[in-house]
Protein backbone atom coordinates (compact mmCIF):
# COMPACT_ATOMS: atom_id res chain seq x y z
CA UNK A 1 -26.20 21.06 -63.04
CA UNK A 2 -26.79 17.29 -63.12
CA UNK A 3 -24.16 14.82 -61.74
CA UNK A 4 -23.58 11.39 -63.73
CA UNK A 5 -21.75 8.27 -62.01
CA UNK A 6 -19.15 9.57 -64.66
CA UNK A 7 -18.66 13.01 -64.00
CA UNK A 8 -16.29 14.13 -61.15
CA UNK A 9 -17.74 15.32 -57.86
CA UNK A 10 -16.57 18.72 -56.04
CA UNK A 11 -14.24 18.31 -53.53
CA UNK A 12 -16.09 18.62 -50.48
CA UNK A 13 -19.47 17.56 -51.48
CA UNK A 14 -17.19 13.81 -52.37
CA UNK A 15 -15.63 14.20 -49.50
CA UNK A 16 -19.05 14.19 -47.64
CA UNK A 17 -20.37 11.47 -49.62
CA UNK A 18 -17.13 9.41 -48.75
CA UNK A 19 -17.14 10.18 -45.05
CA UNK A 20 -20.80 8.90 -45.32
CA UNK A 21 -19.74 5.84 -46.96
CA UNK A 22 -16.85 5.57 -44.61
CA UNK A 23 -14.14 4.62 -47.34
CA UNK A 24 -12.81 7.84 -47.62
CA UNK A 25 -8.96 7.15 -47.85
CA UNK A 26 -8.25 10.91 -45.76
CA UNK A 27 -10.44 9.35 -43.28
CA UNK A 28 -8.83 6.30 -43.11
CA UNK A 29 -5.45 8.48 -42.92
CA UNK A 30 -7.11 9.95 -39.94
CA UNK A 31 -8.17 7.55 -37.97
CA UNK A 32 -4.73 5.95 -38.34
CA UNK A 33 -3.32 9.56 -37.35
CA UNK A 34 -5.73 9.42 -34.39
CA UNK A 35 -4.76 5.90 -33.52
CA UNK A 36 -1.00 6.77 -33.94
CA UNK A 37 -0.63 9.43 -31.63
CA UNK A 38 1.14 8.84 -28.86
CA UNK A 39 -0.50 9.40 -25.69
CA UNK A 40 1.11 12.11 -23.23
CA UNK A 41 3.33 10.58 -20.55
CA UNK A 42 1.87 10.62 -17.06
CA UNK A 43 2.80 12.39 -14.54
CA UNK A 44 5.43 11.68 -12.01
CA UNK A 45 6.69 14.46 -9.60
CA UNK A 46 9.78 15.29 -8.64
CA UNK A 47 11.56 14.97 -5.28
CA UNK A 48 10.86 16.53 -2.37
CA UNK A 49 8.60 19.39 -2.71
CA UNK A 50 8.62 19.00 -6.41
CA UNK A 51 5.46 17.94 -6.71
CA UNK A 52 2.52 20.01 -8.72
CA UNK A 53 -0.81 21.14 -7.40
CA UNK A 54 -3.83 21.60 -9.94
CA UNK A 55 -7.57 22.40 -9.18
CA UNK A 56 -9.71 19.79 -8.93
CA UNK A 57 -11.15 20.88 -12.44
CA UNK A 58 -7.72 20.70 -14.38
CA UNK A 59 -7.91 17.15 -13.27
CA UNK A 60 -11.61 16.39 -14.30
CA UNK A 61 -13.08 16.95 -10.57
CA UNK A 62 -15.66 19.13 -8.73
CA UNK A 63 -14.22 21.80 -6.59
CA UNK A 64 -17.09 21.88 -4.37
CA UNK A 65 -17.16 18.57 -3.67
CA UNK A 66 -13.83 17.36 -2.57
CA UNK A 67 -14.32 20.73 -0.42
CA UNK A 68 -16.93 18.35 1.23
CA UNK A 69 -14.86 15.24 1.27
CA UNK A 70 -12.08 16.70 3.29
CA UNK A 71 -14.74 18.17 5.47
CA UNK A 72 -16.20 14.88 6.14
CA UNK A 73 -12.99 13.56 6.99
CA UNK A 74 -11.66 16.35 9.04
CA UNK A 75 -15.52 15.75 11.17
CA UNK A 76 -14.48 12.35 11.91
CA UNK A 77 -10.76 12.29 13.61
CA UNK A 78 -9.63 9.57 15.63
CA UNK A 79 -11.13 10.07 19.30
CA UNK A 80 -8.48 8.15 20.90
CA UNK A 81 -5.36 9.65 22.72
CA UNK A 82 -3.42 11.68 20.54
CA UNK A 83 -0.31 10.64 23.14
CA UNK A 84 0.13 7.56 21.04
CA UNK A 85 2.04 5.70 23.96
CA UNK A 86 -1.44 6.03 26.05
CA UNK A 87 -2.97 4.56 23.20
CA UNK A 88 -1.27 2.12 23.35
CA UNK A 89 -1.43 1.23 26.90
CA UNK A 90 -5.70 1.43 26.19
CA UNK A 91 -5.77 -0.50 23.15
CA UNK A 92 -2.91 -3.47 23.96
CA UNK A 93 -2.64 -2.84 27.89
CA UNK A 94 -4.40 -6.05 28.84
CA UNK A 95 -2.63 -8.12 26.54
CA UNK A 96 0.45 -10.33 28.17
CA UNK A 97 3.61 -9.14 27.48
CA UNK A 98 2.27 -5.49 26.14
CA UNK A 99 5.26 -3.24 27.67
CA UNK A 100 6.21 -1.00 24.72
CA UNK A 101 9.77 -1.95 23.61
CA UNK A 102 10.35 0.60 20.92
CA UNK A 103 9.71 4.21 20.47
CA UNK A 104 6.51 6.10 20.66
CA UNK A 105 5.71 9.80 19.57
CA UNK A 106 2.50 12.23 20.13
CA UNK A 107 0.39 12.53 16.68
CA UNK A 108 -0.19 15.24 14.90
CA UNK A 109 -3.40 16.85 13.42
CA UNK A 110 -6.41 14.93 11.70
CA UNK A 111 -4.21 15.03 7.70
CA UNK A 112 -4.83 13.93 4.19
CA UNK A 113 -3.57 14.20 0.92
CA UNK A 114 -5.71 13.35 -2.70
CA UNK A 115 -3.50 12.86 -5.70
CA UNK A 116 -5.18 12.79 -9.05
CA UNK A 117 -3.51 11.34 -11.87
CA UNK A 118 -0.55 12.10 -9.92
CA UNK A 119 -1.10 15.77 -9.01
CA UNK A 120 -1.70 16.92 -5.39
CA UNK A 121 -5.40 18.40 -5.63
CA UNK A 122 -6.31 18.50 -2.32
CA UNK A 123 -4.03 18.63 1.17
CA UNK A 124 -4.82 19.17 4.84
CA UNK A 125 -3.46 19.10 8.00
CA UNK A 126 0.26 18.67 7.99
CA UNK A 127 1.24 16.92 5.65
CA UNK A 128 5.07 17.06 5.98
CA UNK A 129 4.77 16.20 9.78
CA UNK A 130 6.07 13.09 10.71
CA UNK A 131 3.95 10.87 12.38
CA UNK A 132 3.73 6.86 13.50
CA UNK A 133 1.98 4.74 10.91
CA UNK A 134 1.72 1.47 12.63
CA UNK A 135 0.86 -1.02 10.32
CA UNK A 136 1.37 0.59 7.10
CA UNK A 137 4.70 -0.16 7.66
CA UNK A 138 3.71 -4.36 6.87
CA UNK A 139 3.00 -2.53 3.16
CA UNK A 140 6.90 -1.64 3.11
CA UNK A 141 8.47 -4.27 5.02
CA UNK A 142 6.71 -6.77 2.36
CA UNK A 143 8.10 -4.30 -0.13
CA UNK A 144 11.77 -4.99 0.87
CA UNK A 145 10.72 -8.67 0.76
CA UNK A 146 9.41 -7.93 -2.81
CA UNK A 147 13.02 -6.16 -4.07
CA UNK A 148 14.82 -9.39 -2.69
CA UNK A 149 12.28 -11.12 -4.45
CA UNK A 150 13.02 -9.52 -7.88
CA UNK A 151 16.64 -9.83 -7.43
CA UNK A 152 16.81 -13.93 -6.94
CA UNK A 153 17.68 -13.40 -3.71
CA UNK A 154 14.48 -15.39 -2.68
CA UNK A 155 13.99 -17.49 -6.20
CA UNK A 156 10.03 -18.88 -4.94
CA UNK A 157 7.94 -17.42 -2.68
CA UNK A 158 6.47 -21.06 -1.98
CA UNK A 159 10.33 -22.28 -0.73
CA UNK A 160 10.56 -22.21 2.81
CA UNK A 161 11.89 -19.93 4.74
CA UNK A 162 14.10 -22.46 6.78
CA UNK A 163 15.92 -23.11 3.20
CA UNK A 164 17.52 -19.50 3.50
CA UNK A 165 17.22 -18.48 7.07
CA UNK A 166 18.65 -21.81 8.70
CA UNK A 167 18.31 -20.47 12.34
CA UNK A 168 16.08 -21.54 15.50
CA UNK A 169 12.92 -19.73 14.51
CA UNK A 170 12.20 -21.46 11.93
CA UNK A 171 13.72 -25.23 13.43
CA UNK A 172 10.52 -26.82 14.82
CA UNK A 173 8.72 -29.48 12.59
CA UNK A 174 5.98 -26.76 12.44
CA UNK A 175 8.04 -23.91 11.42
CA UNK A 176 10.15 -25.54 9.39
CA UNK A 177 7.22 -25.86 6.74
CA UNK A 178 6.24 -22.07 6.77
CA UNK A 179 7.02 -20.36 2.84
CA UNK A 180 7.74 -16.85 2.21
CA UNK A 181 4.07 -16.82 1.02
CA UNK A 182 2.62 -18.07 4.22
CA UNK A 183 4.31 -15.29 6.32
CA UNK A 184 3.45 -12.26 3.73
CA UNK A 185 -0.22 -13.53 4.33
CA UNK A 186 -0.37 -14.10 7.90
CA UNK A 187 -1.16 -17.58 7.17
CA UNK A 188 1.61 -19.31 8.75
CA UNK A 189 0.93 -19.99 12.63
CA UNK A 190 4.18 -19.36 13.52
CA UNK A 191 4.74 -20.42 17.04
CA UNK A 192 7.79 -19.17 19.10
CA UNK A 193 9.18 -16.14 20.76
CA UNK A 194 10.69 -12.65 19.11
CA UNK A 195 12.12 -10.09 20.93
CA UNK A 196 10.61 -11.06 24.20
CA UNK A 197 6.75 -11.36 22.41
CA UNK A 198 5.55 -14.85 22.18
CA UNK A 199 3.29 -15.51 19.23
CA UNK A 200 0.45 -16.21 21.43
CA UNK A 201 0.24 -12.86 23.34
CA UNK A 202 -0.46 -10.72 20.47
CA UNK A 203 -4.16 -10.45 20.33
CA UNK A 204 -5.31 -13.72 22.34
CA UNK A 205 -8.63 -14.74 22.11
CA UNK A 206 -11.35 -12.28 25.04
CA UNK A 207 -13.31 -15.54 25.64
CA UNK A 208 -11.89 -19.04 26.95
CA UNK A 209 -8.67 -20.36 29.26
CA UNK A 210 -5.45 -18.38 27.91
CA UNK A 211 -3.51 -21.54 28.80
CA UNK A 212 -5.74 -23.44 26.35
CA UNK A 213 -4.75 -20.89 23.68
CA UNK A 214 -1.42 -21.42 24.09
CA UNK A 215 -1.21 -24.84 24.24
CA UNK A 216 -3.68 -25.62 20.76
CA UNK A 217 -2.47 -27.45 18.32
CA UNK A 218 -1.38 -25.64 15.27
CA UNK A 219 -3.30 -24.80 12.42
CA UNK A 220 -0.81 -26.41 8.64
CA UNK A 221 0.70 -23.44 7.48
CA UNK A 222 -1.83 -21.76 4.70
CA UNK A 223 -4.58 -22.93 5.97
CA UNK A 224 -5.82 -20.13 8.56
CA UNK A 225 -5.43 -16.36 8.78
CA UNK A 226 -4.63 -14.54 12.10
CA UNK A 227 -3.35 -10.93 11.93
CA UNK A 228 -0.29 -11.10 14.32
CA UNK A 229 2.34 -8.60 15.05
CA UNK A 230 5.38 -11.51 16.37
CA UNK A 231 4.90 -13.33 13.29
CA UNK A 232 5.16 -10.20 11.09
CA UNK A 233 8.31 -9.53 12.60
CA UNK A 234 9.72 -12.83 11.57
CA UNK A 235 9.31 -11.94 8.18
CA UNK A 236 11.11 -8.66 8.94
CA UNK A 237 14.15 -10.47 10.43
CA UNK A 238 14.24 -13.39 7.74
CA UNK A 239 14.10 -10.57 5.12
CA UNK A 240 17.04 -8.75 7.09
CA UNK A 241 19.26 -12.22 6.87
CA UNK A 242 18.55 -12.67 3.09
CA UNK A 243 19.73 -8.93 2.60
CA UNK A 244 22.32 -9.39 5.08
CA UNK A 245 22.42 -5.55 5.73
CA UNK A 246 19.62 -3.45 7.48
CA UNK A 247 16.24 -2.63 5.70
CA UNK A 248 15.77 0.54 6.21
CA UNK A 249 18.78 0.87 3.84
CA UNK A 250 17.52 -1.53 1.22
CA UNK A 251 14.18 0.46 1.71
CA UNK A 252 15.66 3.88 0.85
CA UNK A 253 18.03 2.94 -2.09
CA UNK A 254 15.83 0.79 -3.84
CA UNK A 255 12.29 2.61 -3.13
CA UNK A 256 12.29 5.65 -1.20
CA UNK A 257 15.04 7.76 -2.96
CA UNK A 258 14.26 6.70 -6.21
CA UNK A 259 10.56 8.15 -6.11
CA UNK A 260 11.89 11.20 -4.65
CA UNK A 261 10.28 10.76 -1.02
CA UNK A 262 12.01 13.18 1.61
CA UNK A 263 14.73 12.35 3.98
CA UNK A 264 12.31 12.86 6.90
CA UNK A 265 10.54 9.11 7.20
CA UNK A 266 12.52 6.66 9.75
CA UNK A 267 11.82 2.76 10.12
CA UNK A 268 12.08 1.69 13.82
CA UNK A 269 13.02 -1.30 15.80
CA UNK A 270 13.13 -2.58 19.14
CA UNK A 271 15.54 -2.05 22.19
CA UNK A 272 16.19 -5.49 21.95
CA UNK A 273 16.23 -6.49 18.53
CA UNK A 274 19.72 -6.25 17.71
CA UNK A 275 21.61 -9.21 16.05
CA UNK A 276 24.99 -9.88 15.20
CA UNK A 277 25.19 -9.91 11.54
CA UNK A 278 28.96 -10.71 9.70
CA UNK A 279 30.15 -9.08 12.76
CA UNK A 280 28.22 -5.82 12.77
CA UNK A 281 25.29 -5.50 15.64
CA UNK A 282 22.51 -4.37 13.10
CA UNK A 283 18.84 -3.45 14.52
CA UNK A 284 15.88 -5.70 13.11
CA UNK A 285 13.51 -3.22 12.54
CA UNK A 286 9.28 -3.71 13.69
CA UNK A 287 6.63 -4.28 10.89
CA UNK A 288 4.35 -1.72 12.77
CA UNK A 289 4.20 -0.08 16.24
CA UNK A 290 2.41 -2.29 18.54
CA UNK A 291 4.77 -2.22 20.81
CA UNK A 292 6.08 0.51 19.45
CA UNK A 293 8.20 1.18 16.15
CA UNK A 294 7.76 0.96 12.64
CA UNK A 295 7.61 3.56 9.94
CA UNK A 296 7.86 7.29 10.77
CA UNK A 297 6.47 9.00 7.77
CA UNK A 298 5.13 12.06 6.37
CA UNK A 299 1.44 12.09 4.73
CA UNK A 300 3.12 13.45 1.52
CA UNK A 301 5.84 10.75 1.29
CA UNK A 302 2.78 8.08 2.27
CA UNK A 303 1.25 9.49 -1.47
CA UNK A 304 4.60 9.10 -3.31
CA UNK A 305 4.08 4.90 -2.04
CA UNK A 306 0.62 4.80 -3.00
CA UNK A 307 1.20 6.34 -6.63
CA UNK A 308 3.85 3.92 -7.00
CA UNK A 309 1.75 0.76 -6.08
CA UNK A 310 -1.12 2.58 -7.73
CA UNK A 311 1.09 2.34 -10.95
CA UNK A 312 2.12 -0.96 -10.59
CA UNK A 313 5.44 -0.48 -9.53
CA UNK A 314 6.28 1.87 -12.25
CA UNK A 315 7.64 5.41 -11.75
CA UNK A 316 8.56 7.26 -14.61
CA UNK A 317 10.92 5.09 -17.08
CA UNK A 318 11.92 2.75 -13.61
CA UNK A 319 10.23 -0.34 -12.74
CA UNK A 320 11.12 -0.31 -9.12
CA UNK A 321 8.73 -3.49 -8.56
CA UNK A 322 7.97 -5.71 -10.94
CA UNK A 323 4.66 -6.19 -12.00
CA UNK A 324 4.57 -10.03 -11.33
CA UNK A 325 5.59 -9.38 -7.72
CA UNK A 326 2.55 -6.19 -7.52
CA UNK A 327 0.22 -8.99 -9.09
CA UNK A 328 1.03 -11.25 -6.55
CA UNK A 329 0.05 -8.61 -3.69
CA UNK A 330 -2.88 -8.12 -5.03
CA UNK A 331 -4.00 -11.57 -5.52
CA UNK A 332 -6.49 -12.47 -2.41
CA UNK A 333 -5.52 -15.27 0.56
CA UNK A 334 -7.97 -17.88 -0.09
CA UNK A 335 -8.65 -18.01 3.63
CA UNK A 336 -9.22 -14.06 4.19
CA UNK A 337 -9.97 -12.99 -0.01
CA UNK A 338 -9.69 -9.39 1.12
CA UNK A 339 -6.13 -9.83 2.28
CA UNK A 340 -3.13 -9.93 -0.49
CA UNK A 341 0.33 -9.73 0.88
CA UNK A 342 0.37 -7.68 4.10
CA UNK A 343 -0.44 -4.87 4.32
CA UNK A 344 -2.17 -4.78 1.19
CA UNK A 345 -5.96 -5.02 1.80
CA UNK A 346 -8.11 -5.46 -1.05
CA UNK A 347 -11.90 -4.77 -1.69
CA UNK A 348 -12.74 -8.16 -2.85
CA UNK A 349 -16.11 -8.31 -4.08
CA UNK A 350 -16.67 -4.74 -2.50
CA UNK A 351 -16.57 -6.12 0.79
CA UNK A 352 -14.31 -3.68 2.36
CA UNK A 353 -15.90 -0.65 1.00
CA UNK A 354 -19.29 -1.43 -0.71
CA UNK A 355 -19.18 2.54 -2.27
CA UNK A 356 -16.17 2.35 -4.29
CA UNK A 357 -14.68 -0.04 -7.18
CA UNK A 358 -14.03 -3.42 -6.32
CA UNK A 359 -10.15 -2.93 -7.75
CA UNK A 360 -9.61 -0.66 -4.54
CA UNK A 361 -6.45 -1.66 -2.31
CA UNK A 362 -5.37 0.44 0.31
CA UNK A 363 -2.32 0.37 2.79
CA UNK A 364 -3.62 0.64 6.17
CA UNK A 365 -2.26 1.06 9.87
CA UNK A 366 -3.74 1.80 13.79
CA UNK A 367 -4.83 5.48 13.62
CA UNK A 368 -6.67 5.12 10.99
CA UNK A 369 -4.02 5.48 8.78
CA UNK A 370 -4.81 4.97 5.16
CA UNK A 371 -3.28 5.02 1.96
CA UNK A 372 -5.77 3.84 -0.48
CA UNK A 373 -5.40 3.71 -4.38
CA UNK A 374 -8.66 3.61 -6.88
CA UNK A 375 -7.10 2.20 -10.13
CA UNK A 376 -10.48 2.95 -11.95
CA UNK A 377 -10.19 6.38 -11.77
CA UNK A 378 -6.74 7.17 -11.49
CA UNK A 379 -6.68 8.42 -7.49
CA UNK A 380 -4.43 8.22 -4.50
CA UNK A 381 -6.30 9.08 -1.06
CA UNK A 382 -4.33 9.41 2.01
CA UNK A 383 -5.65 9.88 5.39
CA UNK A 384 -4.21 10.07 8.68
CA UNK A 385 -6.08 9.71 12.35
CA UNK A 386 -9.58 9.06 10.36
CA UNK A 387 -12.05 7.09 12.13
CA UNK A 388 -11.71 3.57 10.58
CA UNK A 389 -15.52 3.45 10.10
CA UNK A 390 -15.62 6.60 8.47
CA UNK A 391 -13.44 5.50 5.21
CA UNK A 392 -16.04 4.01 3.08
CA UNK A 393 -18.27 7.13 3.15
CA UNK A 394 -15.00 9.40 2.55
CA UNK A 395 -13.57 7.38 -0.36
CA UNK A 396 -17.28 7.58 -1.75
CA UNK A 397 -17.49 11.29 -1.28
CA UNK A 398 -14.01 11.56 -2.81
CA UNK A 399 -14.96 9.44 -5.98
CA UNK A 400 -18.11 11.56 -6.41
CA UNK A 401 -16.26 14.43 -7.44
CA UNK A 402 -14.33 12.70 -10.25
CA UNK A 403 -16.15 14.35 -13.13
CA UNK A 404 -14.39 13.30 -15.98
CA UNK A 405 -15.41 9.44 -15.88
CA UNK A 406 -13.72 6.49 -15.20
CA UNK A 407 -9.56 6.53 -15.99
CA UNK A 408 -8.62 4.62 -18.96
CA UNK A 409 -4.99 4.72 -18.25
CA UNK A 410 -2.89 5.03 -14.92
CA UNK A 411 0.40 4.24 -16.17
């Protein structure tokens, strides 16, 4: 049979022809189809031990090797004291003023959890213990400083802090100037006294005369970085004033609860850093635990944070922070570019960790503890009492396993 322009094609050989010519209107239906479909919700789990576990290949991963990655990591535990109050008297013991002030506790086991695309695939260790973060806890005091920030509590991070916290640490001509910006970077110099710590005896400098340390003149607020434990706890006791009730409170209703973390995690202070508030003694709580303090925390709970800032401040239908405040953490210091707000460290121009994406930030305390989020593909890796050195060649080994590509969707 012989087919004219005029005579009427059979259905499927047209249909070919039109798919071919790609003007096929049940194509173009398709494709719309395609486009229209919604895509499936991600997960979220629920609180407490709600939370699902898939194998690494429901998720798009190799078995075999994240088998490897947690070996790796489990081969390179912290080799310091596991009596964490020793540690601290070998790490800080030389340091003026280094008597501990707040509580201490013994660590656990070497732990870890992996979260893809918000299931648990891999866990080790204990993961439920509760154990000392140190500075991890800057991620969650900065948090609390975020949540006031969303609320107009604080209405510019560039105001000063003097303009809303109108008490002696922040009187001198040099304080005075010091933003809510310069203290979440660690850019503000500070200079005074907090619960007994001056500013200059956390980490002075190992070479040159002490006394010419403290007497230096001070560097304009914004203009020089210096990771300092005194000056991090001024931000947690301006934040407590503009709240005007304690943090760990403002913490667990406006974060912790809603993402379903366990009742387990507790946010220390000092002996001494109790202050009368509208006639209530409340307790200003640490920003780490170099003296001691900070966030107690299970490994598990330390995930539920990381998916959370992994998702921008999303979980499930709830923005808890708002996306201009988790863009603003993750926007470099232009004096230390793989700094954002503390303790969010970021892998500016892979400098951090030359194996993995350069959108990498991870929450990280003394330990090593890390809670580090790949946005590229979609993972949360948390590791507790890792050698520091050690977490570029795990986060590589983890990210080798991903087998499914690059994500192209985390929220």
């Amino acid at each position: 049979m012989r087919w004219s322009r005029q005579t009427a094609l059979p259905p499927l050989a047209g249909l070919l022809l039109a798919i071919s010519a790609g003007a096929s209107p049940l194509v173009a239906q398709a494709r719309a189809t395609a486009r229209a479909q919604p895509q499936a919700a991600p997960y979220y789990p629920g609180p407490g031990d709600d939370w699902e576990h898939k194998a690494p290949e429901q998720v798009g991963m190799d078995a075999r090797l994240i088998d490897e990655a947690v070996a790796f990591a489990k081969a390179r535990e912290s080799q310091n004291p596991r009596d964490l109050a020793l540690e601290h008297e070998v790490l800080f013991g030389r340091e003026p003023h280094s008597e501990a002030i707040g509580p201490f506790k013994t660590r656990g086991d070497m732990t870890g959890v992996i979260v893809r695309k918000g299931y648990i695939v891999a866990e080790w260790g204990e993961p439920t213990r509760v154990d000392m973060t140190f500075s991890m806890t800057k991620s969650l005091l900065s948090t609390t400083v975020g949540l006031a920030y969303d609320r107009g509590l604080i209405r510019d991070l560039n105001h000063r802090v003097q303009a809303y916290v109108p008490t002696d640490e922040f009187a001198s001509p040099h304080n005075s100037t010091i933003t809510w910006d310069h203290l979440l970077r660690q850019t503000s110099d500070w200079e005074g006294t907090l619960w007994g710590k001056p500013d200059w005896a956390d980490r002075p400098p190992a070479d040159g005369s002490l006394l010419d340390y403290v007497n230096r003149k001070r560097n304009a607020p914004g203009t020089s970085y210096k990771y300092n434990d005194v000056r991090v706890n001024v931000l947690a006791f301006a934040a407590l004033q503009v709240w005007r009730r304690p943090l760990p409170q403002v913490l667990r209703e406006y974060v912790m609860d809603p993402i379903g973390a366990s009742n387990t995690w507790r946010w220390h202070g000092y002996d001494n850093s109790w202050v009368l508030l509208d006639g209530q003694m409340v307790q200003s709580v640490s920003g780490g635990g170099h003296w001691g303090g900070g966030m107690f925390i299970s490994a598990r709970d330390q995930a539920r944070y990381g998916l959370l800032t992994l998702r921008r401040g999303k979980w499930k239908d709830r923005q808890i922070l708002s996306e201009a405040w988790v863009k603003m953490a993750l926007t470099p210091t232009p004096v230390q570019p793989t700094y954002g707000f503390m303790n969010w460290f970021l892998n500016t121009d892979r400098k951090q960790w030359p194996s993995v994406p350069a959108s990498t930030f991870c929450h990280l305390g003394s330990g090593t503890n890390m809670a580090c989020q790949l946005p590229d593909y979609d993972l949360v890796v948390v590791a507790r009492w890792i050698e520091r050195n050690a977490m570029d060649e795990f986060l590589k080994r983890v990210v080798a396993a991903v087998r499914d590509g690059k994500a192209t969707e985390t929220r």
